[in-house]
N, C-alpha and C. Protein backbone atom coordinates (compact mmCIF):
# COMPACT_ATOMS: atom_id res chain seq x y z
N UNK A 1 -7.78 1.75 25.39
CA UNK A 1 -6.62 2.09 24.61
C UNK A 1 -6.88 1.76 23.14
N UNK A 2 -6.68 2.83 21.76
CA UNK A 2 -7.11 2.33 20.65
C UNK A 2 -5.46 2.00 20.05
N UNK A 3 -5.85 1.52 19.45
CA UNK A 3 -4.55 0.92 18.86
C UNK A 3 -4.39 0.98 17.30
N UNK A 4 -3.57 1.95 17.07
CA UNK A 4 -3.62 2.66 15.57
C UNK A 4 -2.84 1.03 14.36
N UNK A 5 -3.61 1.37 13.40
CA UNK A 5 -4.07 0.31 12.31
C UNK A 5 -2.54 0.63 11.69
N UNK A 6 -2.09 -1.24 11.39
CA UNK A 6 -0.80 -0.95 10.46
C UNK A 6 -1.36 -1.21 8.86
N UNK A 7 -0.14 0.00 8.51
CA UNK A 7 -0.46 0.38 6.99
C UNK A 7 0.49 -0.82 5.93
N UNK A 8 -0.02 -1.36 5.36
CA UNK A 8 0.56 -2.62 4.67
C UNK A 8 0.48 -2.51 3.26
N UNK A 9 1.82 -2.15 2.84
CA UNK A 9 2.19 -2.26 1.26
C UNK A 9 2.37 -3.26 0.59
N UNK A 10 1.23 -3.68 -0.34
CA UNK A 10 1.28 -5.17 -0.79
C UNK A 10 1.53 -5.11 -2.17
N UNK A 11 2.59 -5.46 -3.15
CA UNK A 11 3.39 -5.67 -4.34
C UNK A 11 3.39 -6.36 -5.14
N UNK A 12 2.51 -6.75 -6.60
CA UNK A 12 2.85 -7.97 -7.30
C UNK A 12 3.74 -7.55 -8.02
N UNK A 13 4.95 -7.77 -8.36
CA UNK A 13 5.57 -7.10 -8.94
C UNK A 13 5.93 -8.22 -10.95
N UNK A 14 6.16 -6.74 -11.87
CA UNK A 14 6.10 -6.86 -12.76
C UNK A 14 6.53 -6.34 -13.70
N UNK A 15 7.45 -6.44 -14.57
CA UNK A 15 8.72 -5.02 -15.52
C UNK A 15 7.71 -4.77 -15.98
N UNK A 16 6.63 -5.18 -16.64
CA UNK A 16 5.33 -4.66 -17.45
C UNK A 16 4.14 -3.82 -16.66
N UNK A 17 4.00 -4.51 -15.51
CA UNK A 17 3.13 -3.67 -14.85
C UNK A 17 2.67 -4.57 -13.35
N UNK A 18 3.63 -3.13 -12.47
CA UNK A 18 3.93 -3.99 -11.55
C UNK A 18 2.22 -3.45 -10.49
N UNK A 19 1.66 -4.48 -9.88
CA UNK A 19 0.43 -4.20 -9.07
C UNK A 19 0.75 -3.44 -7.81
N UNK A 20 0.10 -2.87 -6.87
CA UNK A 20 0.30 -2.17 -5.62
C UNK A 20 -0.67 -2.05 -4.81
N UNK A 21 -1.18 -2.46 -3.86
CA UNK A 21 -2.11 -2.41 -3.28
C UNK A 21 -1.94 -1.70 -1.32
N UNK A 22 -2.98 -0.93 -0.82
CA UNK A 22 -2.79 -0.77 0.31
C UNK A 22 -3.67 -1.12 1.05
N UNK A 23 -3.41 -1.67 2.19
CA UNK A 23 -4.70 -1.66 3.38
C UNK A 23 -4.27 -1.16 4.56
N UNK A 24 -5.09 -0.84 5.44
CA UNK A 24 -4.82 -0.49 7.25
C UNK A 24 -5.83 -2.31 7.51
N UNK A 25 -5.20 -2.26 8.44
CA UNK A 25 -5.35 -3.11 9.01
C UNK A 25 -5.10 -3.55 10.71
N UNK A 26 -5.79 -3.37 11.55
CA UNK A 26 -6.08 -3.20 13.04
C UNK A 26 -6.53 -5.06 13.90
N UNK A 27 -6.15 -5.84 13.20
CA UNK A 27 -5.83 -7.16 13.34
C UNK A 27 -7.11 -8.37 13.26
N UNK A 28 -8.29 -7.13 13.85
CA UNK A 28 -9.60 -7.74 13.26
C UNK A 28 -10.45 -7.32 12.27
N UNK A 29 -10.04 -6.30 11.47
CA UNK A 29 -10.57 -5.33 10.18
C UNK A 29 -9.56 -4.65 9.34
N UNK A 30 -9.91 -5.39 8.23
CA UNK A 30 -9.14 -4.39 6.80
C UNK A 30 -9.84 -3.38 6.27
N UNK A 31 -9.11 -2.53 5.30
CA UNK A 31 -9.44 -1.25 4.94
C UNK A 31 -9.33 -0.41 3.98
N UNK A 32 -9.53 -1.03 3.01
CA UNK A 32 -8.87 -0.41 1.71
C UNK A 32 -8.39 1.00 1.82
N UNK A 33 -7.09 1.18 1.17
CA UNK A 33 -6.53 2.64 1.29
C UNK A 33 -6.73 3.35 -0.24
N UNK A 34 -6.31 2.13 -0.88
CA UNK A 34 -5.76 2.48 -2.59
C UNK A 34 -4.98 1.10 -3.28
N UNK A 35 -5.24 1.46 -4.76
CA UNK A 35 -4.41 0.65 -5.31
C UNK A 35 -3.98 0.93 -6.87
N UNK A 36 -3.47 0.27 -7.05
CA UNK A 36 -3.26 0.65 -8.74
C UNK A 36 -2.37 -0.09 -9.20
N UNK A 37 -1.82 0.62 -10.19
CA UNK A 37 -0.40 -0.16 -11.18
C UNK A 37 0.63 0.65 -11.55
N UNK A 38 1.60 0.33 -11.52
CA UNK A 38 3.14 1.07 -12.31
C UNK A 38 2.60 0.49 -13.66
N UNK A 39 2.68 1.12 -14.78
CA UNK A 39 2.69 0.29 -15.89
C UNK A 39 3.78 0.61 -16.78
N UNK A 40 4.43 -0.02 -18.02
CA UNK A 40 5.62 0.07 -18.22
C UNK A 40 5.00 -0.13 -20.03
N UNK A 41 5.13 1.31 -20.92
CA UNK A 41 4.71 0.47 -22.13
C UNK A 41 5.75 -0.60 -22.59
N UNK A 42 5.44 -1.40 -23.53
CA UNK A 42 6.18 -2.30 -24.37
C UNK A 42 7.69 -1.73 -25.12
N UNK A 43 7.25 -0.35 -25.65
CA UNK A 43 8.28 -0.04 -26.17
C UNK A 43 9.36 0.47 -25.50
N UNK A 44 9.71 0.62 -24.01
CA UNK A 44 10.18 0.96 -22.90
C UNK A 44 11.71 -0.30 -22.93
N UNK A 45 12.91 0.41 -22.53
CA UNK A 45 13.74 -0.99 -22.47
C UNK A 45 14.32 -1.41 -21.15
N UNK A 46 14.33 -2.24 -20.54
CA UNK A 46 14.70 -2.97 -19.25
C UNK A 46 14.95 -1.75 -18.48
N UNK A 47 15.74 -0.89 -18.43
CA UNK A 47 16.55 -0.10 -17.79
C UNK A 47 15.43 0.88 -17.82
N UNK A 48 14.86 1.67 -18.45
CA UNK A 48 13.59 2.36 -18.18
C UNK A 48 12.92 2.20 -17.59
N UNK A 49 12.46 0.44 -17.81
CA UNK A 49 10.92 0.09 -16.61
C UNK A 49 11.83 -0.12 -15.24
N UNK A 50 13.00 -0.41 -15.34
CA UNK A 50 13.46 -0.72 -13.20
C UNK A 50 13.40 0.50 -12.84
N UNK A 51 13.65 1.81 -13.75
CA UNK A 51 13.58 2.96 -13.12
C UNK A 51 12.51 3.41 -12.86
N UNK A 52 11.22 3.20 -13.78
CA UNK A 52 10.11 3.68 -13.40
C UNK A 52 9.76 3.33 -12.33
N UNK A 53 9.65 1.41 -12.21
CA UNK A 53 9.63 1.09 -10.63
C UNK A 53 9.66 1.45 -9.86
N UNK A 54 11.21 1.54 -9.79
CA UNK A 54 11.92 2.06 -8.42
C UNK A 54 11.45 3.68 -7.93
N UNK A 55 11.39 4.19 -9.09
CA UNK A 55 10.19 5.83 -8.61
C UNK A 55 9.56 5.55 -8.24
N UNK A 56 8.27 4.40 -8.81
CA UNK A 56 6.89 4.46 -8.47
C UNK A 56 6.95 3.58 -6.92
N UNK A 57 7.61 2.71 -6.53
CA UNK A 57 7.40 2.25 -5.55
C UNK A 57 7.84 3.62 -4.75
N UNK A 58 9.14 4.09 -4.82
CA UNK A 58 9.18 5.27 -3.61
C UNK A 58 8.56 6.31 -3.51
N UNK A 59 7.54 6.62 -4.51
CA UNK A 59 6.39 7.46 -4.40
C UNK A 59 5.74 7.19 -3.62
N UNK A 60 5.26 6.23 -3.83
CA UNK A 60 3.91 5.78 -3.05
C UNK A 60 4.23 5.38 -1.24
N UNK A 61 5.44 5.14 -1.32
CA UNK A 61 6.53 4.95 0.01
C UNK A 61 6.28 6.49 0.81
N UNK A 62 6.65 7.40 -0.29
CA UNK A 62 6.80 8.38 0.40
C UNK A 62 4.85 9.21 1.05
N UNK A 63 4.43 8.64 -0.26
CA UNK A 63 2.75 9.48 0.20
C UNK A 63 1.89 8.61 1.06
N UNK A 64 2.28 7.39 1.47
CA UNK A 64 1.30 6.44 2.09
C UNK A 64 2.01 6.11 3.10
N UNK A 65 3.15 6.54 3.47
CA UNK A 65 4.13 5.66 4.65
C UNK A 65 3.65 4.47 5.03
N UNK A 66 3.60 3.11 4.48
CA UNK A 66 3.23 2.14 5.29
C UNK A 66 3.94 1.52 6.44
N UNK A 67 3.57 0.63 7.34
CA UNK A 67 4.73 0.49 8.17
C UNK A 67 4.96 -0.77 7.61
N UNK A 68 4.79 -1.84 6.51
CA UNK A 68 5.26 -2.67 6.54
C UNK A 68 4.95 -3.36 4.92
N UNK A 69 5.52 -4.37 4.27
CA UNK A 69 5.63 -4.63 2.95
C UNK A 69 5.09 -5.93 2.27
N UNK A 70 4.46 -6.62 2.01
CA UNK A 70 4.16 -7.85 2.10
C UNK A 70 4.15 -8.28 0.04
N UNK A 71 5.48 -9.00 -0.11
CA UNK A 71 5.35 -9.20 -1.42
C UNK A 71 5.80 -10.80 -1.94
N UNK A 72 5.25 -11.23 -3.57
CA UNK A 72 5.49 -12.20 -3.62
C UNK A 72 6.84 -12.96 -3.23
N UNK A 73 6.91 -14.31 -2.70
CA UNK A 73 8.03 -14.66 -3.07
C UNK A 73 8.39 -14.93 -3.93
N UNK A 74 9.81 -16.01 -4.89
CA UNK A 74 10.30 -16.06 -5.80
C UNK A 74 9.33 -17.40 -6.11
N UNK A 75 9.33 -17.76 -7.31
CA UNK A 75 8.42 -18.98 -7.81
C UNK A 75 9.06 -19.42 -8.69
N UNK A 76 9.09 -20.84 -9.27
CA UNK A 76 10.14 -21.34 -10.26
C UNK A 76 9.28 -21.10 -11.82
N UNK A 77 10.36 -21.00 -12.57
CA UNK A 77 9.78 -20.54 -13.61
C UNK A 77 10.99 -21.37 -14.69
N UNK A 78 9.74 -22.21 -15.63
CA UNK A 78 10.48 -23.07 -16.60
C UNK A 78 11.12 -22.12 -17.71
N UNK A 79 11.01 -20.99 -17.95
CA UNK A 79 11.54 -20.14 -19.00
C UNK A 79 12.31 -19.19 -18.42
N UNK A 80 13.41 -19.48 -18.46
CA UNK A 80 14.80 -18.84 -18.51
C UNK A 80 14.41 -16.58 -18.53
N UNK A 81 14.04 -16.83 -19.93
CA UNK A 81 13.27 -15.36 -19.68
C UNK A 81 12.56 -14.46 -18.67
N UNK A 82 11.35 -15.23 -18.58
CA UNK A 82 10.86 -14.73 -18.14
C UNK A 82 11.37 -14.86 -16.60
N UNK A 83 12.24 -15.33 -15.94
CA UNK A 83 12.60 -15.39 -15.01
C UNK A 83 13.45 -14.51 -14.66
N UNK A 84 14.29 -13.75 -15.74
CA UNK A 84 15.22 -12.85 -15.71
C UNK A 84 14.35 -11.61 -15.26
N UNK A 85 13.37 -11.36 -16.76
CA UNK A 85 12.56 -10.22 -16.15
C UNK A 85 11.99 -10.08 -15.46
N UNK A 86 11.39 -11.16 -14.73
CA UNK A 86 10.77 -10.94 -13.51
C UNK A 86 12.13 -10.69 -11.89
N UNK A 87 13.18 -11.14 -12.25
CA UNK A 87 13.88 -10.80 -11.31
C UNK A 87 14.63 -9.46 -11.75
N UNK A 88 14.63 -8.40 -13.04
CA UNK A 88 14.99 -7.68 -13.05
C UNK A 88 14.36 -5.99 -12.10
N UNK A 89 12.76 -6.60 -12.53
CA UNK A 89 12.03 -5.93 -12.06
C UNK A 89 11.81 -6.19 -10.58
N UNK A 90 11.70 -6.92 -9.94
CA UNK A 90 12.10 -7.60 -8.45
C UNK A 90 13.08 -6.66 -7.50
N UNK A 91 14.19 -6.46 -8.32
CA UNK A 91 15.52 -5.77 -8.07
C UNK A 91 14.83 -4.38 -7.68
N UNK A 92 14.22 -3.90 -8.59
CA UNK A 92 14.02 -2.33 -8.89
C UNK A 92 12.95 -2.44 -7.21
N UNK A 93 12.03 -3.44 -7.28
CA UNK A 93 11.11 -3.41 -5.68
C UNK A 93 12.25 -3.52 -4.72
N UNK A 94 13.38 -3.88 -4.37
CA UNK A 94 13.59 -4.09 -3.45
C UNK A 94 14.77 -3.47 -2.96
N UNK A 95 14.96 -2.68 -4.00
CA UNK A 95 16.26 -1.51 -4.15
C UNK A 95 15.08 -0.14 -3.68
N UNK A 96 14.08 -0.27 -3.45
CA UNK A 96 12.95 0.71 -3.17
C UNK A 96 12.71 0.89 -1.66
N UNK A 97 12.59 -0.46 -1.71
CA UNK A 97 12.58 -0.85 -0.13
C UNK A 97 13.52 -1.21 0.95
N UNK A 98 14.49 -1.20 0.47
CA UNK A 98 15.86 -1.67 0.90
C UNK A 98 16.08 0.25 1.47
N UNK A 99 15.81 1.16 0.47
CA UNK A 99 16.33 2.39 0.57
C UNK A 99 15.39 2.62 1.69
N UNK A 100 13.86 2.80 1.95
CA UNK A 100 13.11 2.83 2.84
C UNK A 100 13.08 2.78 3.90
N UNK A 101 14.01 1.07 3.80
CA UNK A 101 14.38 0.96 5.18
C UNK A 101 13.30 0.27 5.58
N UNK A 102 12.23 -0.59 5.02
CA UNK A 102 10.69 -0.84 5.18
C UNK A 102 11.12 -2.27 5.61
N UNK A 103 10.15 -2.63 6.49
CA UNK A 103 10.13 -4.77 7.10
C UNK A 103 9.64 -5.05 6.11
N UNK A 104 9.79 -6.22 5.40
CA UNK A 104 9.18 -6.79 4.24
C UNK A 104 9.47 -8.38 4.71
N UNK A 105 7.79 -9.12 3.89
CA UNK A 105 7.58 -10.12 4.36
C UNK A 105 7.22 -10.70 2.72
N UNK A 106 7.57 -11.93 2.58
CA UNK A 106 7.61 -12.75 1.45
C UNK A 106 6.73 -14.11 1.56
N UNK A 107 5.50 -13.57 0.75
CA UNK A 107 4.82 -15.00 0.75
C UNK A 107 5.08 -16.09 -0.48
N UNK A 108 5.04 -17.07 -0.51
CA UNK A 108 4.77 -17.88 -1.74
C UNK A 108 2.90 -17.64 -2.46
N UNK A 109 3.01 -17.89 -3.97
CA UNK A 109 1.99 -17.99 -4.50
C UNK A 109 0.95 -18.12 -4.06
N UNK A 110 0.64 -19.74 -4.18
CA UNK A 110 -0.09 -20.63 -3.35
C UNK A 110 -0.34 -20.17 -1.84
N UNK A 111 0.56 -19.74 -0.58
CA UNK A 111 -0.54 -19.24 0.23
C UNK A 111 -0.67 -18.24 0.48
N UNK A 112 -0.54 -17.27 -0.68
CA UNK A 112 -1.42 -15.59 -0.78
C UNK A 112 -3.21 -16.52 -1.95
N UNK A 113 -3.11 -17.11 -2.53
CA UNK A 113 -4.69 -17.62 -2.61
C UNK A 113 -5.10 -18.48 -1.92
N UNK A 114 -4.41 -18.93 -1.06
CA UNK A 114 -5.17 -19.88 -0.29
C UNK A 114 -5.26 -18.89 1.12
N UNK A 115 -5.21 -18.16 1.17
CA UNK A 115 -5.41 -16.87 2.32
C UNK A 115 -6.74 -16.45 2.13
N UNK A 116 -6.80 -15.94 0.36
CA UNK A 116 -7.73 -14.98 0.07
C UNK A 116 -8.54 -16.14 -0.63
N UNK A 117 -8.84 -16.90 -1.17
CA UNK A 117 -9.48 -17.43 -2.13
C UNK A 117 -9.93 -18.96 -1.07
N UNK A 118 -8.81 -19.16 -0.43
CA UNK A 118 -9.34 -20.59 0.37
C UNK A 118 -8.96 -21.86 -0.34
N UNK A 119 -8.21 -21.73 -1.20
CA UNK A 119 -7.64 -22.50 -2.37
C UNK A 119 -6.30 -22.37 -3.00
N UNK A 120 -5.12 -22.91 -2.90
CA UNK A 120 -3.60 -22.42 -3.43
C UNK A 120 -3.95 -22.85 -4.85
N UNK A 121 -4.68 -23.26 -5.86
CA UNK A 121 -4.46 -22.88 -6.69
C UNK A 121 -5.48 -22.38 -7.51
N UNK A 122 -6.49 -21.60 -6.84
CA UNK A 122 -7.19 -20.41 -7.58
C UNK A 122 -6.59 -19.48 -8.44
N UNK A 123 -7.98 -19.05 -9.14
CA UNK A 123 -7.55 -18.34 -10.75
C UNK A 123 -7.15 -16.76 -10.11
N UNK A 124 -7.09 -16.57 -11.13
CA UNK A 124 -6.76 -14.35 -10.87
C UNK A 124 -8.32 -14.02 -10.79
N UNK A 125 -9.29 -14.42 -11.14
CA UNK A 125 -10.33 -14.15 -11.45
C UNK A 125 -11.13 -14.34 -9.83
N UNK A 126 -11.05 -15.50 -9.38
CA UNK A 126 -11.21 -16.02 -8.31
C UNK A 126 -10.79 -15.14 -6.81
N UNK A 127 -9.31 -14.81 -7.42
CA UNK A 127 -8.52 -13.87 -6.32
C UNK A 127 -9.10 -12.73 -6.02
N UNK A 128 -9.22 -12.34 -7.42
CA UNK A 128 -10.22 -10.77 -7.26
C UNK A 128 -11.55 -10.45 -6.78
N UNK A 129 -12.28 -11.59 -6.56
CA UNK A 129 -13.28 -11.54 -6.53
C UNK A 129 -13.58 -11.31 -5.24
N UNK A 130 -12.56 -12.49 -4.45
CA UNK A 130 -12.43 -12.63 -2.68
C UNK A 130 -11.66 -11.07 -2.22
N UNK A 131 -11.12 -10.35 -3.05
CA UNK A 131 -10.31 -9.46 -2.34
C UNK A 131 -11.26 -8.05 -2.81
N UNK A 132 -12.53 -8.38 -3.64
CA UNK A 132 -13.42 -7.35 -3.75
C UNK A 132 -14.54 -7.41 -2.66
N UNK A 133 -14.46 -8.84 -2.21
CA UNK A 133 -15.12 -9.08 -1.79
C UNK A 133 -14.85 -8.57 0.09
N UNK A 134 -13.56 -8.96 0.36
CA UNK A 134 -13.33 -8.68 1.77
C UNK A 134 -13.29 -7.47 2.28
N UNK A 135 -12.57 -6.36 1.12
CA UNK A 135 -12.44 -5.39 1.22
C UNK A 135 -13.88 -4.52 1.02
N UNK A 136 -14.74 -4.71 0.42
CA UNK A 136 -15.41 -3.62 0.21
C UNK A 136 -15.07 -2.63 -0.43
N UNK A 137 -14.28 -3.46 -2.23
CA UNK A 137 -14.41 -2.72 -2.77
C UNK A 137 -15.04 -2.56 -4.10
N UNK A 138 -15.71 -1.05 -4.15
CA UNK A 138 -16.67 -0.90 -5.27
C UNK A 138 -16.53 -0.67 -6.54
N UNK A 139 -15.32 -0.31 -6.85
CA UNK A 139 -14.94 -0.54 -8.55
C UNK A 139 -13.76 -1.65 -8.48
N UNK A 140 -13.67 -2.29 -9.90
CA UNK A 140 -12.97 -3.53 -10.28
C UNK A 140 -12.11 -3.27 -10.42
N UNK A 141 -10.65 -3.80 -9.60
CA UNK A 141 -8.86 -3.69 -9.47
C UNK A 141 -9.14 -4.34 -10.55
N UNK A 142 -7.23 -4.04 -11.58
CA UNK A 142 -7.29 -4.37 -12.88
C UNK A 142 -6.32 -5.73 -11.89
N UNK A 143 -6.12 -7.04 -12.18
CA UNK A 143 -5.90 -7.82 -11.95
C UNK A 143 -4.37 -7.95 -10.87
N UNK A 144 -3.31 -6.96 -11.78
CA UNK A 144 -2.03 -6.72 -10.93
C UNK A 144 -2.35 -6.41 -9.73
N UNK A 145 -3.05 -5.09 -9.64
CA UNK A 145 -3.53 -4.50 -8.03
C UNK A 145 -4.76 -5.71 -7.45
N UNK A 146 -5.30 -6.27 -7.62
CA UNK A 146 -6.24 -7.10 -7.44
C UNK A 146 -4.93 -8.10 -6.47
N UNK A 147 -3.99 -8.79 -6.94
CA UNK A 147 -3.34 -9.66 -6.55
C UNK A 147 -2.24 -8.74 -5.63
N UNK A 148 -1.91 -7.58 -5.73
CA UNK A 148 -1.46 -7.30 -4.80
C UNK A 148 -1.93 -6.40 -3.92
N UNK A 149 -2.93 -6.35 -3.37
CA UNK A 149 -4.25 -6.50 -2.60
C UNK A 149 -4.00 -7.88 -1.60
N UNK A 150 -4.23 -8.74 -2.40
CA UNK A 150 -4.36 -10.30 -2.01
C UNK A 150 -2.95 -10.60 -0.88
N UNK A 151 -1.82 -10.05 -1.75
CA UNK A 151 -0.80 -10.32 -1.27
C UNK A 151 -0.44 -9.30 0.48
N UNK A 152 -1.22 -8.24 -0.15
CA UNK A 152 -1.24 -7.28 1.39
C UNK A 152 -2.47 -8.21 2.14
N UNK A 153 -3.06 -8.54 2.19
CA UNK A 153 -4.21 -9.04 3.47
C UNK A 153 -3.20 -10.07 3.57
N UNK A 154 -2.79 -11.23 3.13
CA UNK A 154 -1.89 -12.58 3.44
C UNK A 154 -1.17 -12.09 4.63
């Protein structure tokens, strides 16, 4: 009996540029599908980049059907700011997935690199390296997709 590989949408998410990564995955082998970035220029205002988001995640919803979602959890953040925008953009992922209708699973930081890296507090550099490394893959994820990569194998 073969047993068809689940497709796992993995998310760093970001109002600036949120990461996306895919794998199949059949419980003893991963598989790179794709990855990339939403990117959001600078001159763009709040309400522009949740919308781009929220497209770009249900694009890729719609062309990759994964069966399942695997994204950061929330992390404390000493600046007031940046905590907003990162939960503004958060909103726009999960107003994506909420519509989808998709299972979504929430890791903390620390053990999406200590998954991939073997260490909770490895660099981005470090992360990428293990998730170029597991995957077999041959050109260099720009760091967002790199980590959410990381966050889909976790």
């Amino acid at each position: 009996m073969t047993v068809s590989p689940t497709r796992i949408l993995g998310i760093d998410t970001s109002l600036r540029c949120t990461g996306l990564g895919i794998i199949d995955s059949d419980g003893s082998t991963l598989q790179i599908v794709q990855f990339g970035v939403i990117r959001n220029k600078p001159g763009l205002s709040v309400t522009e980049c949740v919308g781009r988001i929220y497209s770009g995640i249900s694009q890729i919803i719609a062309e990759e059907q994964p069966d399942v979602v695997a994204i950061e959890g929330v992390f404390y953040c000493k600046n007031v700011r940046t905590a907003v925008t990162l939960g503004e953009a958060r909103g726009a992922v999960l107003a994506a997935l909420s519509t989808a209708e998709l299972v979504v699973h929430e890791y903390a930081p620390r053990r999406v690199k200590q998954a991939v890296a073997g260490y909770g507090a490895a660099d981005k550099e470090q992360v990428r390296k293990m998730v170029i490394s597991m995957l077999g893959i041959e050109s260099t994820p720009p760091y967002d997709a790199s980590d959410a990569l990381a966050i889909a194998i976790c």
